[in-house]
C-alpha atoms as a PDB file:
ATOM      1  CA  UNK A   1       0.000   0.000   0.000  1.00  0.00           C
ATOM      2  CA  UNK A   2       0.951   3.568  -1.205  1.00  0.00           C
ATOM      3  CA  UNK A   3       0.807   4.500   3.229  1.00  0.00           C
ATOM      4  CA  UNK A   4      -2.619   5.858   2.768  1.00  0.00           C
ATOM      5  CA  UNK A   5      -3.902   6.498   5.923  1.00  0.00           C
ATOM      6  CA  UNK A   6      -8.027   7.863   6.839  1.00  0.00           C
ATOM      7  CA  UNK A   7      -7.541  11.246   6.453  1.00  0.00           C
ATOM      8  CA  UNK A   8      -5.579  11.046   3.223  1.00  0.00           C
ATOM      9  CA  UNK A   9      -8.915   8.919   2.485  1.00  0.00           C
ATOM     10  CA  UNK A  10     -11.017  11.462   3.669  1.00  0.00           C
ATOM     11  CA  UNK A  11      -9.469  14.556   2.115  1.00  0.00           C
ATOM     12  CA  UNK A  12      -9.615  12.130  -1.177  1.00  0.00           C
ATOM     13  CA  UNK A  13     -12.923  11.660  -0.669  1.00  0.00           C
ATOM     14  CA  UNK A  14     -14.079  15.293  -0.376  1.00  0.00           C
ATOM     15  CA  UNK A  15     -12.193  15.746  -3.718  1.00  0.00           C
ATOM     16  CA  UNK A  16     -14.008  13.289  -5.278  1.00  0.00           C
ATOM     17  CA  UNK A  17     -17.227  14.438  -4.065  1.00  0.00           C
ATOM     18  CA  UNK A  18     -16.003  18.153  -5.138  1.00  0.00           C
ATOM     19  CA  UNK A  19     -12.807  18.721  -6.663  1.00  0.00           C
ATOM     20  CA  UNK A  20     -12.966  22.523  -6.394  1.00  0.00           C
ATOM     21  CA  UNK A  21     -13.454  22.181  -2.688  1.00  0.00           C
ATOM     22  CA  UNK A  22     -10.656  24.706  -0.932  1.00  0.00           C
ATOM     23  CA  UNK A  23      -8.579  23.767   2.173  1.00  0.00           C
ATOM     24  CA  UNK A  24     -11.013  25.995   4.394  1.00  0.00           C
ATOM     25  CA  UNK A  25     -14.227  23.819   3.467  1.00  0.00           C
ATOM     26  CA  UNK A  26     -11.839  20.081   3.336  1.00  0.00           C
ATOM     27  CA  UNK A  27     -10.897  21.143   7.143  1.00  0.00           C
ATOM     28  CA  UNK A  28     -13.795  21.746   8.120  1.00  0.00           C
ATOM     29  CA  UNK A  29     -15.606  18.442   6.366  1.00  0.00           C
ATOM     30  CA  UNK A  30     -13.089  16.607   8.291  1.00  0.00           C
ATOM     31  CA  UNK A  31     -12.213  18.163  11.250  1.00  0.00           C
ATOM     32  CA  UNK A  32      -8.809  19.030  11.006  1.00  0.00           C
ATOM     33  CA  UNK A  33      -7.018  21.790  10.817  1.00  0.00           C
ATOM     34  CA  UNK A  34      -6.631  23.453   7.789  1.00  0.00           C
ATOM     35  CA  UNK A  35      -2.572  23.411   7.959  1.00  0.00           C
ATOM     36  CA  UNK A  36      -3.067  20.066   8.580  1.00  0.00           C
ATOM     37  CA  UNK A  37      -5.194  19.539   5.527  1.00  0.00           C
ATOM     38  CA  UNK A  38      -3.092  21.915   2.897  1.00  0.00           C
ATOM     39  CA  UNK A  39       0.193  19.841   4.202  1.00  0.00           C
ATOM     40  CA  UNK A  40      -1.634  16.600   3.446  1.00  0.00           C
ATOM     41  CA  UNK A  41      -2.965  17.584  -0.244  1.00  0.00           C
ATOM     42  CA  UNK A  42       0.422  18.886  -0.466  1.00  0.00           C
ATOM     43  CA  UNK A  43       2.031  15.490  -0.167  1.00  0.00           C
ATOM     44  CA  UNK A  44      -0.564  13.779  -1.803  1.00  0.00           C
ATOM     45  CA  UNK A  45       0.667  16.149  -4.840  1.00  0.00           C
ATOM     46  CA  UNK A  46       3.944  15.178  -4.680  1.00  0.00           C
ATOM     47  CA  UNK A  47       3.564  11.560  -4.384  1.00  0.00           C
ATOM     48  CA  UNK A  48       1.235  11.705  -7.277  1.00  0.00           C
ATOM     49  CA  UNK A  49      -1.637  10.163  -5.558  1.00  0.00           C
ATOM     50  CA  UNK A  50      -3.418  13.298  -6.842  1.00  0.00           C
ATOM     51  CA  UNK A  51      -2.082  13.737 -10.271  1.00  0.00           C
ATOM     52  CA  UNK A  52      -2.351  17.397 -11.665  1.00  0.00           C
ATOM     53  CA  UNK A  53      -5.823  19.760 -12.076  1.00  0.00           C
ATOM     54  CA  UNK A  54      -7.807  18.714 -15.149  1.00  0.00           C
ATOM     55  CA  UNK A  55     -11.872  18.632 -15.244  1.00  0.00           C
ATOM     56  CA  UNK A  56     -13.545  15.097 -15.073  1.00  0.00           C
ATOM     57  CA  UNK A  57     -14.999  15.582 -18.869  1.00  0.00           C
ATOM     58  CA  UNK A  58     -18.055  12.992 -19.540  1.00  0.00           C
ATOM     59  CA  UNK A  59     -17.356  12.327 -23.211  1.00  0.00           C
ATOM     60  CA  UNK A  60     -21.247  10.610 -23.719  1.00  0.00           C
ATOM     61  CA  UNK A  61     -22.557  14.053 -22.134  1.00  0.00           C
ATOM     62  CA  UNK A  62     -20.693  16.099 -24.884  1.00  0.00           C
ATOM     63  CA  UNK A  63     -22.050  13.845 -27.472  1.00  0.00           C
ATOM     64  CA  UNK A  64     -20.149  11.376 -28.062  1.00  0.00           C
ATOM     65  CA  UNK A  65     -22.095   8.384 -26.791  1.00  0.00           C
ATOM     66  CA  UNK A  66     -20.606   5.310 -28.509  1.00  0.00           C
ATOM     67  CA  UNK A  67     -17.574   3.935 -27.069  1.00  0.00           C
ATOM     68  CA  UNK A  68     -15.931   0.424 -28.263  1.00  0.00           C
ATOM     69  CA  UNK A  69     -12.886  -1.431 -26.957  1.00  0.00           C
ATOM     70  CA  UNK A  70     -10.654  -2.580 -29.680  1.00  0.00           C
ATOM     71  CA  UNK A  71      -7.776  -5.196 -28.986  1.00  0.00           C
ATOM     72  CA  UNK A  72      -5.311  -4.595 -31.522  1.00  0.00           C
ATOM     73  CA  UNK A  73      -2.438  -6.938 -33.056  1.00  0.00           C
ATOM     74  CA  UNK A  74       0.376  -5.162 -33.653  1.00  0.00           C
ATOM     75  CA  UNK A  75       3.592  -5.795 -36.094  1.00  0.00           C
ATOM     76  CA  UNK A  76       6.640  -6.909 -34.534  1.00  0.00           C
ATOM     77  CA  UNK A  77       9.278  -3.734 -33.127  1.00  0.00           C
ATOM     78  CA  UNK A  78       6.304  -1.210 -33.894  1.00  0.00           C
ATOM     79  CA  UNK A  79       4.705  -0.267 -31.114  1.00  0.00           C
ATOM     80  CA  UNK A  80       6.043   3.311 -31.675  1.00  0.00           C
ATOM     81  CA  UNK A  81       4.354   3.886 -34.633  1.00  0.00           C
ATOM     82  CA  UNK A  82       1.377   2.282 -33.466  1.00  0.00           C
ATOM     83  CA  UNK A  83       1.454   5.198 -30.733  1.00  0.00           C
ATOM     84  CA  UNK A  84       1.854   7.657 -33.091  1.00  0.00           C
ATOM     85  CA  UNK A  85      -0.873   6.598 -35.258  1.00  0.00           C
ATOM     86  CA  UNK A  86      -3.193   6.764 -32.054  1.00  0.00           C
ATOM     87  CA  UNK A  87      -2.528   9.930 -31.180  1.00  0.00           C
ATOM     88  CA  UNK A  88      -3.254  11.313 -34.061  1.00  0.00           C
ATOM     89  CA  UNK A  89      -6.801   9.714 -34.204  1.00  0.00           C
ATOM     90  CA  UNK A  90      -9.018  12.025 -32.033  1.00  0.00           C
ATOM     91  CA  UNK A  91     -11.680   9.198 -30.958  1.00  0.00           C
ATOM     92  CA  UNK A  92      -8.728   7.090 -29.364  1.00  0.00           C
ATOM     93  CA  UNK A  93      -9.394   8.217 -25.494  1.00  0.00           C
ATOM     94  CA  UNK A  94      -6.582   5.937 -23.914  1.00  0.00           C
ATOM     95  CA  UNK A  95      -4.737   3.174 -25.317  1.00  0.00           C
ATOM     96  CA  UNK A  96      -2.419   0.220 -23.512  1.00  0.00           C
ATOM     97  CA  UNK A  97       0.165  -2.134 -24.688  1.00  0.00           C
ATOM     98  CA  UNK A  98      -0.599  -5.267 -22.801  1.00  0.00           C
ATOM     99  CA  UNK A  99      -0.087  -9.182 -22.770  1.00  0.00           C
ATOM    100  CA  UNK A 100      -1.730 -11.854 -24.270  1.00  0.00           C
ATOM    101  CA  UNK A 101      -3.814 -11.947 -27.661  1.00  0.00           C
ATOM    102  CA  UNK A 102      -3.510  -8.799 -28.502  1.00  0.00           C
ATOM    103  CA  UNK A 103      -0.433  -6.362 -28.549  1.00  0.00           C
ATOM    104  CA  UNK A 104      -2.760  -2.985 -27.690  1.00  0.00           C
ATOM    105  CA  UNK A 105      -6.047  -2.481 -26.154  1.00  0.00           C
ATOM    106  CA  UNK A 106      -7.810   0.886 -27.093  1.00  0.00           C
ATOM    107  CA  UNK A 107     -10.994   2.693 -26.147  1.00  0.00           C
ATOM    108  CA  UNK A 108     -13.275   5.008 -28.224  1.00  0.00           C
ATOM    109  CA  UNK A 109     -15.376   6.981 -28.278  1.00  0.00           C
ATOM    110  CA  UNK A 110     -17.472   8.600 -31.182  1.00  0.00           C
ATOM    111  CA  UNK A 111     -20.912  10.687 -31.673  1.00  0.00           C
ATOM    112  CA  UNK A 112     -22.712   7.689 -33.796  1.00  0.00           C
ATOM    113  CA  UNK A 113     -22.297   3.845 -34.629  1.00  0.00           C
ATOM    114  CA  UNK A 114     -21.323   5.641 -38.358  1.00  0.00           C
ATOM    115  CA  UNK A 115     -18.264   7.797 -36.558  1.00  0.00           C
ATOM    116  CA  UNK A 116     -17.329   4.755 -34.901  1.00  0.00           C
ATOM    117  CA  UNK A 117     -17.231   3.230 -37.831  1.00  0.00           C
ATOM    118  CA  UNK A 118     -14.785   6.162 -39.529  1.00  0.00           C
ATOM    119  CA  UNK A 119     -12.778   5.521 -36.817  1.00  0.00           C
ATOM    120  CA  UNK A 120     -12.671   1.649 -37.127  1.00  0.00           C
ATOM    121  CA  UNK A 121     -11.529   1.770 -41.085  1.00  0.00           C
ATOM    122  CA  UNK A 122      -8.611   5.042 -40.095  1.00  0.00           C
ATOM    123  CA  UNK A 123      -6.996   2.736 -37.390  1.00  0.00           C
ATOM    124  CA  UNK A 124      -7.179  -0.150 -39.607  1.00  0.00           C
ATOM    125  CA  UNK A 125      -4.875   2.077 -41.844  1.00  0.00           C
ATOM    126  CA  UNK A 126      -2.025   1.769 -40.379  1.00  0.00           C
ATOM    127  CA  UNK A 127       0.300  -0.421 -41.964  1.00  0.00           C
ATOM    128  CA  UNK A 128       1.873  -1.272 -38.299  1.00  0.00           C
ATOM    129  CA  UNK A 129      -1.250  -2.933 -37.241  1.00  0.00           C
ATOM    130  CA  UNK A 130      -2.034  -6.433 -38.355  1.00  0.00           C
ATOM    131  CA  UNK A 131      -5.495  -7.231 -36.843  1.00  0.00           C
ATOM    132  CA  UNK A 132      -7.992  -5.312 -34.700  1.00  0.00           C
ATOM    133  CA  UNK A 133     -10.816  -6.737 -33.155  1.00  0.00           C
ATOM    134  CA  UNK A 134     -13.767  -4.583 -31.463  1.00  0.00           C
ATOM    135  CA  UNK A 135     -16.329  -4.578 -29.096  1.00  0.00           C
ATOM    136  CA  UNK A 136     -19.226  -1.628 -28.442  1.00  0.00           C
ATOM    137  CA  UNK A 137     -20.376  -0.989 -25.506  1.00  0.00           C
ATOM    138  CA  UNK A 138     -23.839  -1.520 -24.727  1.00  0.00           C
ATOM    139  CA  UNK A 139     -23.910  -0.279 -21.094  1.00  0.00           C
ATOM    140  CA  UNK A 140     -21.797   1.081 -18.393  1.00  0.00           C
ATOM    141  CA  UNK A 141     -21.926  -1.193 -15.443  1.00  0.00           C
ATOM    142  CA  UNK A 142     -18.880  -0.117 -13.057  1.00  0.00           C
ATOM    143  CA  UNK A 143     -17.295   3.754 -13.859  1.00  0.00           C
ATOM    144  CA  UNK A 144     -14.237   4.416 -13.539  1.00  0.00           C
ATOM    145  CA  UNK A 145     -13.728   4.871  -9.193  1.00  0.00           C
ATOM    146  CA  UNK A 146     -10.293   4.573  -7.348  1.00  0.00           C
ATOM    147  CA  UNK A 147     -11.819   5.392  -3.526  1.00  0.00           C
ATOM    148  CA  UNK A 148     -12.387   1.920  -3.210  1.00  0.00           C
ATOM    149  CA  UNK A 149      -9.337   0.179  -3.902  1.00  0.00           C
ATOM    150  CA  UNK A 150      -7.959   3.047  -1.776  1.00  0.00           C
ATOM    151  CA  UNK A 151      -9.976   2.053   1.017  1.00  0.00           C
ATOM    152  CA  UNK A 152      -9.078  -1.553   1.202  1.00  0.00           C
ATOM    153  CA  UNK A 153      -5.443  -0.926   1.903  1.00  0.00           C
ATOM    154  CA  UNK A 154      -5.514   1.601   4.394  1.00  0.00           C
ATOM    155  CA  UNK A 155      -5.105   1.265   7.900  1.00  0.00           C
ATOM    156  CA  UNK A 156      -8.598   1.750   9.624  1.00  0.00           C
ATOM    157  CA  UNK A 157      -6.464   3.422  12.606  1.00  0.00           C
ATOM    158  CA  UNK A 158      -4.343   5.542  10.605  1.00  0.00           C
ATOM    159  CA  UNK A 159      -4.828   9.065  10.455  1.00  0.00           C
ATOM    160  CA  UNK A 160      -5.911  11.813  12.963  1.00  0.00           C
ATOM    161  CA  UNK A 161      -7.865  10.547  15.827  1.00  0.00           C
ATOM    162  CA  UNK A 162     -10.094  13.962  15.820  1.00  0.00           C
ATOM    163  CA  UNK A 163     -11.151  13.932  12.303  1.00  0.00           C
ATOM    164  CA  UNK A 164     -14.327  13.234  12.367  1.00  0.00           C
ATOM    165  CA  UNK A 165     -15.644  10.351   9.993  1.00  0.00           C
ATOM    166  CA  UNK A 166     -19.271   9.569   8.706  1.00  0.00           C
ATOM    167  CA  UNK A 167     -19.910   5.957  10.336  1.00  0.00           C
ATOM    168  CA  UNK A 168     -19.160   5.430  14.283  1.00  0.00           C
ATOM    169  CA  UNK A 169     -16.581   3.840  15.782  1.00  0.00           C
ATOM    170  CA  UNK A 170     -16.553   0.207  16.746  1.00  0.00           C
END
């Protein structure tokens, strides 16, 4: 474990629940001071738990409402260009080079099952992949969340013993 401990939790949790919350209204959401908490996010920062200050952009709410997942098999030694490629295709929201079938395993996103489509036949153009296989998505069933893998490896006694917390004590 990354030496979480409940307040790091809790200040991570406020974030989540509003990530333009100030040090003032995280201290007093959790009861500690707010040197306390602009040390803390301060660390957090530089550990990279929290990683830079970009918006949370929902994609489907701007419009483009058809995402796929497409494994792709990639030439031997080009990985490189296979990156390149993908960044220059604006639907490609994240791609990862991973084991087993496949060499690369891609999501996107696009306004309509046509765009998609588009999208589908301009990866297929690069001469560096061999194969791609794809999958739509019909439904979101799990978002993307990090609080609760968080929250299994901290130490339920960690932290500062006056910040007050949402469930009692046992």
């Amino acid at each position: 474990m990354a030496g979480l401990d409940a307040l790091d939790l809790a200040l991570l949790g406020a974030l989540h629940d509003d990530a333009q919350a100030g040090p003032l209204e995280l201290s007093r959401s959790t009861g500690v001071a707010r040197a306390t908490v602009t040390s803390r996010l301060q660390r957090l920062r530089e550990r990279g738990v929290i990683a830079g200050y970009r918006a949370d952009i929902d994609v489907a709410g701007a419009g483009f409402d058809v995402h796929a997942f497409v494994t792709l098999q990639v030439a031997q030694g080009a990985l490189e260009d296979v990156r390149h490629d993908l960044e220059t295709i604006p639907g490609v929201l994240e791609a990862y080079a991973t084991t087993g079938e496949g060499d690369v395993l891609c999501r996107i996103a696009a306004a309509s099952h046509e765009a998609l489509q588009d999208t589908l036949v301009e990866l297929n153009r690069s001469s560096s992949i061999v194969r791609s296989t794809s999958v739509v998505v019909l439904s979101e069933l799990v978002g993307w969340r990090t609080l609760p893998l968080l929250q299994t490896g901290a130490a339920a006694s960690a932290g500062r013993s006056a910040m007050r917390t949402s469930q009692p004590a046992p």
